[in-house]
Protein backbone atom coordinates (compact mmCIF):
# COMPACT_ATOMS: atom_id res chain seq x y z
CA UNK A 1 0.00 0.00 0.00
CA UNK A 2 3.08 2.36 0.78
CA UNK A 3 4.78 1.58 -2.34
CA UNK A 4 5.07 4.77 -4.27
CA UNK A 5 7.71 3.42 -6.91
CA UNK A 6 7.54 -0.08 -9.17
CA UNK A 7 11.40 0.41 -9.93
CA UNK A 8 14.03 0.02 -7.90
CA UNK A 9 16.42 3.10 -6.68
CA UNK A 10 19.52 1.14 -7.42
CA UNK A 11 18.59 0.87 -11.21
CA UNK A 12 17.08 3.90 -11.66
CA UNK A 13 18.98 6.28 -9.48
CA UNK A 14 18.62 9.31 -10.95
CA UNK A 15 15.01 9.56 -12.22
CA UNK A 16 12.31 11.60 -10.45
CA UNK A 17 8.80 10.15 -8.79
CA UNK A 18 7.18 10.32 -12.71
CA UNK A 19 9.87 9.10 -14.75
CA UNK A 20 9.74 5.96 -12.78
CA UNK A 21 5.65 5.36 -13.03
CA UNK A 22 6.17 6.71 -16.98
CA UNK A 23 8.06 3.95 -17.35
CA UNK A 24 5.84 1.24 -16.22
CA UNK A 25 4.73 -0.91 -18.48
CA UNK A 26 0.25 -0.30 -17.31
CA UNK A 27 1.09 3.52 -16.54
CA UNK A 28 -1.36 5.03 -18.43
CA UNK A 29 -0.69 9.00 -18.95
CA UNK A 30 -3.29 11.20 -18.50
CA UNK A 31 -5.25 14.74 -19.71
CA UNK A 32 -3.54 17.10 -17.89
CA UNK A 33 -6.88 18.65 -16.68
CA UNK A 34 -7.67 16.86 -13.38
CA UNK A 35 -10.43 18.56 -11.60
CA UNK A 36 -12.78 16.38 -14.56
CA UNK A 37 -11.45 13.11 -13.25
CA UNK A 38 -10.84 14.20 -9.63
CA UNK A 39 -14.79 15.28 -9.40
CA UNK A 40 -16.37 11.57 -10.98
CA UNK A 41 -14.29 9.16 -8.42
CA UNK A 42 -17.66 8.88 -6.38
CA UNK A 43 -18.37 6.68 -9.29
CA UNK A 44 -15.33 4.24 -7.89
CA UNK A 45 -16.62 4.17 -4.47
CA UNK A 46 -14.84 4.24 -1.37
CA UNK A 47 -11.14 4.93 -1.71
CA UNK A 48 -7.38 5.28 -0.39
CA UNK A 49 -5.96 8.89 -0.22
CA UNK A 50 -2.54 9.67 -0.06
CA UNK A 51 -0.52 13.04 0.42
CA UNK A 52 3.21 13.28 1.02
CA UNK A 53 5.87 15.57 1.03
CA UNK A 54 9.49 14.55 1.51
CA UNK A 55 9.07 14.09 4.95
CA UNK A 56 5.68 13.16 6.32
CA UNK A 57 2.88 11.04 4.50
CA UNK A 58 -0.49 10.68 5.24
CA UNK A 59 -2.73 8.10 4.17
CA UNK A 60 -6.40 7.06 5.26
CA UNK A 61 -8.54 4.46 3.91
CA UNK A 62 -12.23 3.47 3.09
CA UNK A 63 -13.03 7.50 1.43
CA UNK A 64 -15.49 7.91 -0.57
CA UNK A 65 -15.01 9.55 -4.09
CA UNK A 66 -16.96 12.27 -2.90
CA UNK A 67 -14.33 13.89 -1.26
CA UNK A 68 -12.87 15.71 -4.52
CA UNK A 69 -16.63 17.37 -4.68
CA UNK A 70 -17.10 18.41 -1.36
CA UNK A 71 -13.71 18.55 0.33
CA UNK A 72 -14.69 17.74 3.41
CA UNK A 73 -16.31 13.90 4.93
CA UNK A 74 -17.17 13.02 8.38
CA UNK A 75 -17.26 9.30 8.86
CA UNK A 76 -18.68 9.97 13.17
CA UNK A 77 -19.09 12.80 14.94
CA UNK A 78 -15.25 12.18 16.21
CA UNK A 79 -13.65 11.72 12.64
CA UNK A 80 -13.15 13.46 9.38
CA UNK A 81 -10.81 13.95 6.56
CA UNK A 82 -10.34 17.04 4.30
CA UNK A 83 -8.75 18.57 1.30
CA UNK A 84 -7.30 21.96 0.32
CA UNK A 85 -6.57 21.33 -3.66
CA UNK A 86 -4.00 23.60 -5.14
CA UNK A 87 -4.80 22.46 -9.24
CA UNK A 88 -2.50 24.83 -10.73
CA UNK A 89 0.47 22.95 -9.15
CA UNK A 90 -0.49 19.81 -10.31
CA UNK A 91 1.24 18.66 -13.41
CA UNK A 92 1.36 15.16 -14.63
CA UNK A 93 -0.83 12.72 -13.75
CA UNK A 94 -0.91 8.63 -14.42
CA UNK A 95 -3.10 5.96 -13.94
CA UNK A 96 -1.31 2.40 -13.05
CA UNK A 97 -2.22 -0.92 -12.35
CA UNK A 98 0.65 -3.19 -10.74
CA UNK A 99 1.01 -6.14 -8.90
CA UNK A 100 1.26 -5.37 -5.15
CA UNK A 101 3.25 -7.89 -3.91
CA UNK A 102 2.23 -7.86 -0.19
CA UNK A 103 -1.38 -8.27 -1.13
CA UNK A 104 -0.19 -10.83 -3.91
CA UNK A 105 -2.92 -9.47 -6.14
CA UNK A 106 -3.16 -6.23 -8.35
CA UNK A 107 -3.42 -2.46 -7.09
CA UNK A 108 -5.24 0.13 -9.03
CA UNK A 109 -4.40 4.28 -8.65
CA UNK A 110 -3.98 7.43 -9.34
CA UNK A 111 -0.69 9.12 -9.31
CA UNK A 112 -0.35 13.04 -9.30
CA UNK A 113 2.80 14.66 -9.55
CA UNK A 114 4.21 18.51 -9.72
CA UNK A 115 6.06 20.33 -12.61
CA UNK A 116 9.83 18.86 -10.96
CA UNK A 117 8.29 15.24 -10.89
CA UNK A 118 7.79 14.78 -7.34
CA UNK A 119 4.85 12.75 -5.90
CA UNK A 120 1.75 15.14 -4.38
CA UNK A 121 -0.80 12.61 -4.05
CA UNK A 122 -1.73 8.86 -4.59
CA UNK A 123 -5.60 7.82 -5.00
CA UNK A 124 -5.79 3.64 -4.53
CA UNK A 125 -9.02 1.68 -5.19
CA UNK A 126 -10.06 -0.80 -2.63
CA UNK A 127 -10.15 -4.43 -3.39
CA UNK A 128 -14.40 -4.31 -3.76
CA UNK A 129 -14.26 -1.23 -6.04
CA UNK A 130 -15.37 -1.49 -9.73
CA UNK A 131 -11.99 -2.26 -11.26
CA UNK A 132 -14.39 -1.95 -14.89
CA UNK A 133 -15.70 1.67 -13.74
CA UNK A 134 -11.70 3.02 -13.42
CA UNK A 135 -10.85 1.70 -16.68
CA UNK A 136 -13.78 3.68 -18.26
CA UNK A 137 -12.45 6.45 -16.23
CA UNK A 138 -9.17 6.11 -17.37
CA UNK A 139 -9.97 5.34 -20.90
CA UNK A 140 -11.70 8.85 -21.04
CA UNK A 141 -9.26 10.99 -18.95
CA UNK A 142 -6.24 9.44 -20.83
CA UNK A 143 -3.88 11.97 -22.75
CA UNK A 144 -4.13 11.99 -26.97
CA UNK A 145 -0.28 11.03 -27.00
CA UNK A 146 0.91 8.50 -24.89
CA UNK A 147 4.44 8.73 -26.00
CA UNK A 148 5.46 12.45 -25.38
CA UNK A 149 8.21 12.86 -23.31
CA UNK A 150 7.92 14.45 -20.22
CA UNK A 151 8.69 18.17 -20.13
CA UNK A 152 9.81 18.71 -16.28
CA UNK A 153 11.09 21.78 -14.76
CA UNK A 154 15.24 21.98 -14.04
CA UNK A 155 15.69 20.40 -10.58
CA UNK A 156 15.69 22.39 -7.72
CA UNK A 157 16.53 22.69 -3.52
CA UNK A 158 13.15 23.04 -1.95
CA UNK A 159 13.39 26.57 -0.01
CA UNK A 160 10.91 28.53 1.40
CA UNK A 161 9.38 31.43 -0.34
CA UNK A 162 11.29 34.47 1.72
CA UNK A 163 11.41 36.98 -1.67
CA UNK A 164 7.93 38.89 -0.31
CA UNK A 165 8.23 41.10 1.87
CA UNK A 166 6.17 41.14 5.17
CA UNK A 167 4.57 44.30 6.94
CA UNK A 168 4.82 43.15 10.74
CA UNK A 169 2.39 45.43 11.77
CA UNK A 170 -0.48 44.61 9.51
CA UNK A 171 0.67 40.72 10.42
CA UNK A 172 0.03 41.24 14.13
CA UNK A 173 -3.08 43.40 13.64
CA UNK A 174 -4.89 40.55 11.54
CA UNK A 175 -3.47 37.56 13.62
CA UNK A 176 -4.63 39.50 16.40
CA UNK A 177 -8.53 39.83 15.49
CA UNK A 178 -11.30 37.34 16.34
CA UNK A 179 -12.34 35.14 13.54
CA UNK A 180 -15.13 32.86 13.63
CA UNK A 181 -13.78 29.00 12.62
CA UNK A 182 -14.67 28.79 9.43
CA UNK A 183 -12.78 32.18 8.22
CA UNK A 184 -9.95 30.90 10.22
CA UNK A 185 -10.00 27.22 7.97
CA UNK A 186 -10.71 29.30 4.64
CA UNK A 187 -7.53 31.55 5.94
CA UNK A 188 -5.12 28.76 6.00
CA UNK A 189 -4.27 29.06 2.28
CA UNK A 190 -2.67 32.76 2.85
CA UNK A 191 -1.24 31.49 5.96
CA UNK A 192 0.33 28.67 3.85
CA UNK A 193 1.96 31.40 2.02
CA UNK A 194 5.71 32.06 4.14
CA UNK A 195 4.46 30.36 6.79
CA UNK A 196 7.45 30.08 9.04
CA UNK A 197 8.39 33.59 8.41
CA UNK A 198 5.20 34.78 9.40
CA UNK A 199 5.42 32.47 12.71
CA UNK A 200 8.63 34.35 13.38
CA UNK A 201 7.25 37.79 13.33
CA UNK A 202 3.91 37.42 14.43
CA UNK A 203 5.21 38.02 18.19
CA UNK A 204 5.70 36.01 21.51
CA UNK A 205 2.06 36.17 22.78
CA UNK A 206 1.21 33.83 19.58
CA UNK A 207 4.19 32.21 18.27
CA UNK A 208 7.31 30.81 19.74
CA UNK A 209 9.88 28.26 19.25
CA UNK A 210 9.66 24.85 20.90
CA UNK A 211 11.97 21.33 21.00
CA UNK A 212 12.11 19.20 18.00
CA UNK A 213 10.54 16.66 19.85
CA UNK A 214 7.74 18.11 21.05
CA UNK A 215 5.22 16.77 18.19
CA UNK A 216 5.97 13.37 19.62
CA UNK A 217 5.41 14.19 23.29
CA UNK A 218 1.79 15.58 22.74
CA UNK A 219 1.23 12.81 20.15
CA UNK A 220 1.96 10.10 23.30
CA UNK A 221 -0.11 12.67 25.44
CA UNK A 222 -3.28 12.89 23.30
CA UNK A 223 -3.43 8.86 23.13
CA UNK A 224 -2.76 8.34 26.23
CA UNK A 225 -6.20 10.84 27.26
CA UNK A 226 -8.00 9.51 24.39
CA UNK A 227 -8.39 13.21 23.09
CA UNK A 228 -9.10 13.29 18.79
CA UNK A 229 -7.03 16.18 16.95
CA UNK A 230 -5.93 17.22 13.76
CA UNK A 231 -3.45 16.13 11.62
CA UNK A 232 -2.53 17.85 8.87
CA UNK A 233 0.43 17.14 6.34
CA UNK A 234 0.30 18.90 2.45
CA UNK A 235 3.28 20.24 -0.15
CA UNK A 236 2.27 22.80 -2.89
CA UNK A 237 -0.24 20.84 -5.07
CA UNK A 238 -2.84 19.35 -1.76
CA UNK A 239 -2.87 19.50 2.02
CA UNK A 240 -4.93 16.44 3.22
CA UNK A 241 -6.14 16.62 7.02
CA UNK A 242 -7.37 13.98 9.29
CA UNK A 243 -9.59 14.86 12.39
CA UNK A 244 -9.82 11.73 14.89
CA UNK A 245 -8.07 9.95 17.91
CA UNK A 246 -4.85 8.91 17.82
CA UNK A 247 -4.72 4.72 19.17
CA UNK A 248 -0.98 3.46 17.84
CA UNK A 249 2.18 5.31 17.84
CA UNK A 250 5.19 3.38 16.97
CA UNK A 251 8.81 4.67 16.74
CA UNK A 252 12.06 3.19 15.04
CA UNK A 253 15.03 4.72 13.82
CA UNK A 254 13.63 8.64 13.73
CA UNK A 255 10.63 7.45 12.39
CA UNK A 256 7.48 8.12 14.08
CA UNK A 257 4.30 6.34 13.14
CA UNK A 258 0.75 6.52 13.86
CA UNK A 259 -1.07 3.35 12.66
CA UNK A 260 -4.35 3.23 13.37
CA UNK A 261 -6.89 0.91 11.46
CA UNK A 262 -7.87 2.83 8.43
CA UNK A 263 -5.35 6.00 8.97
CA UNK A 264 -1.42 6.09 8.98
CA UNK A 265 0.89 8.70 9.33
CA UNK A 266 4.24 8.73 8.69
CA UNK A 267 7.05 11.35 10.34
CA UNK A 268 10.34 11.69 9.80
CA UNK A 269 11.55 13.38 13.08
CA UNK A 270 15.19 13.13 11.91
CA UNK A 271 13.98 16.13 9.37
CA UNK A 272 12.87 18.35 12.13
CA UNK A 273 14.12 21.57 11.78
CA UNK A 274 12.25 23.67 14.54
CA UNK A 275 8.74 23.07 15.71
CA UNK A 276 6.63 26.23 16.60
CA UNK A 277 3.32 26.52 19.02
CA UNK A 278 0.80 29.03 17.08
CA UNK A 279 -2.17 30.32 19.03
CA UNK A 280 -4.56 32.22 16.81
CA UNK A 281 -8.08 34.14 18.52
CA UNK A 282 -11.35 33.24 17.36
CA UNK A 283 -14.72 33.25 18.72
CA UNK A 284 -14.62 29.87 20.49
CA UNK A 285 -11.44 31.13 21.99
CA UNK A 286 -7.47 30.21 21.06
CA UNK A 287 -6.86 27.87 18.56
CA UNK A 288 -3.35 26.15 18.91
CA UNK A 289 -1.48 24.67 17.07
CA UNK A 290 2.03 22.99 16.58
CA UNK A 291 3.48 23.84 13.33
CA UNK A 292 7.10 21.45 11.83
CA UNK A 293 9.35 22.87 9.38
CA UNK A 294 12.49 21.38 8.14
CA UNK A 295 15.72 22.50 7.11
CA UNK A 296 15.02 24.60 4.41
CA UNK A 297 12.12 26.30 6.10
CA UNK A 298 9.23 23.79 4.36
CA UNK A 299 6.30 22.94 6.01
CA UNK A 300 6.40 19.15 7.16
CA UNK A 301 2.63 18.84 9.25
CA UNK A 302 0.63 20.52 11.96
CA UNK A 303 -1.32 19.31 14.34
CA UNK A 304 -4.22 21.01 15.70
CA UNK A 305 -7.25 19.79 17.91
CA UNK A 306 -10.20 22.24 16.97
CA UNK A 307 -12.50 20.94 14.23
CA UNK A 308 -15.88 22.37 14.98
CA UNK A 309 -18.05 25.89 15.42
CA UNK A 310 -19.24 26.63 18.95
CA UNK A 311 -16.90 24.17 20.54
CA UNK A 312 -13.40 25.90 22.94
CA UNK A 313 -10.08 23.16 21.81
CA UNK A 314 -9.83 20.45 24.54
CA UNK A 315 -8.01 21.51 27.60
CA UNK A 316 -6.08 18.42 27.83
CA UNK A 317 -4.68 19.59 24.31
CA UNK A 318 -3.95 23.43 25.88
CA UNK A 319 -2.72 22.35 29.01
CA UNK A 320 -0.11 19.69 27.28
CA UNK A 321 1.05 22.36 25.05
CA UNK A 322 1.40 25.00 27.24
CA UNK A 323 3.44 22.80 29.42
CA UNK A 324 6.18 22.64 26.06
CA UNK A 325 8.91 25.15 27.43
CA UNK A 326 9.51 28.02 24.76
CA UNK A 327 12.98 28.39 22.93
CA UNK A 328 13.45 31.95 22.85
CA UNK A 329 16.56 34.22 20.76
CA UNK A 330 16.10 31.78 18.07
């Protein structure tokens, strides 16, 4: 299911996420216009959703198609998923059927991928979907030319944008008014934009610096009390969010992972860069959250445990990130 590449690294070293589907013998390339295909998967039924960035992944199962229409899903009144859909970055896209060798039987998806050829999302059918409804799909949404070559943009270091400039001033007034929760979730896209700048400047009464490890202590807190949050993890092209309790945490080698039946989460805490706590005013009160960044000042997640209207966060989830001890002259 985590498989993202049919090749192997060794004999393909230098090729990006596409070049190695393009090569697949079933990768079938298709119409570069993806909001079409992206709005008729209700059609498949319930799927797997995928969204990565070099150093977290997401992935929940059992969503239905509808998602791409209507963004968000609540499965109980303790568990949702969400998208924020960014189509502009979204470049290349391939349909593949391989064998998946754990499962021992064939896996059916949809790959997306940006202009550089890295992976933004992954849509996997389920082994009761209508294998004969994504073929039609596929068959319709596939590109005229099948053997173009891929035009990619020259390879680049992922940085943070830091060209704009900032007025601090206006920053603090706005981060400083009230917003009701639903202008803070439609806000997140311009927050997206120089995020950990913004975090830097907004001032200490709403964002400071905090251990690299800290997203793993409240993780172990919040299933230990039980308590659901938000889990959020995106790159340029999608950020896909997961609202719901977290029941299985397991750590090896700087990885940290939360398997839970039908959700997973993977972290790469060895690509911690800083970790900030960002409390925001709204009309239910503070909204916290606890933003990652890695080296190059790229958002890796965020976690969050505010979902609805008329509802304060949990105070288990204030209290155990209050008690995170600031890093200050950072």
């Amino acid at each position: 299911m985590m498989r993202l590449r049919p090749l192997d690294d060794q004999q393909l070293p230098n090729l990006t996420d596409v070049q190695r589907i393009a090569l697949h013998p079933q990768a079938t390339r298709l119409h570069n216009e993806f909001a079409p295909l992206l709005n008729r998967l209700a059609e498949l039924g319930n799927l797997t959703e995928v969204t990565r960035n070099p150093s977290a992944m997401l992935e929940k199962d059992n969503v239905s198609g509808a998602l791409y229409v209507k963004n968000e899903i609540e499965f109980a009144p303790a568990e949702a998923t969400h998208l924020r859909i960014f189509y502009p970055q979204w470049e290349h896209g391939y349909a593949l059927e391989e064998h998946d060798e754990c499962r021992g039987s064939k896996q059916h998806s949809f790959q997306f991928f940006d202009r550089y050829g890295s992976m933004l999302h992954k849509i996997v059918l389920r082994e009761n979907n209508d294998i004969q409804a994504f073929r039609k799909l596929v068959s319709e949404h596939a590109a005229a030319d099948q053997t173009a070559p891929l035009q990619l943009a020259h390879p680049r270091e992922d940085k943070a944008d830091t060209g704009k400039q900032i007025d601090i001033d206006a920053l603090r007034a706005d981060w400083a008014h009230t917003h009701n929760h639903n202008d803070f979730i439609r806000r997140q896209e311009a927050f997206d934009q120089q995020r950990l700048r913004k975090l830097r400047l907004a001032g200490k009464a709403f964002a400071y610096q905090v251990a690299n490890d800290s997203a793993r202590i409240i993780l172990q807190r919040m299933t230990e009390f039980g308590t659901a949050i938000m889990t959020q993890v995106g790159n340029a092209g999608i950020v896909q969010a997961y609202y719901g309790k977290i029941k299985n945490i397991g750590i090896k080698d700087s990885r940290l992972k939360i398997m839970n039946s039908g959700f997973r989460m993977l972290l790469r805490e060895d690509h911690i860069d800083s970790v900030w706590v960002a409390k925001k005013p709204t009309t239910d009160g503070i909204i916290t959250s606890l933003e990652l960044f890695n080296r190059q000042g790229m958002h890796i997640a965020s976690f969050l445990s505010k979902k609805d209207n008329g509802q304060p966060e949990p105070r288990e989830w204030r209290e155990s990130i209050m008690r995170l001890l600031p890093i200050f002259g950072v």
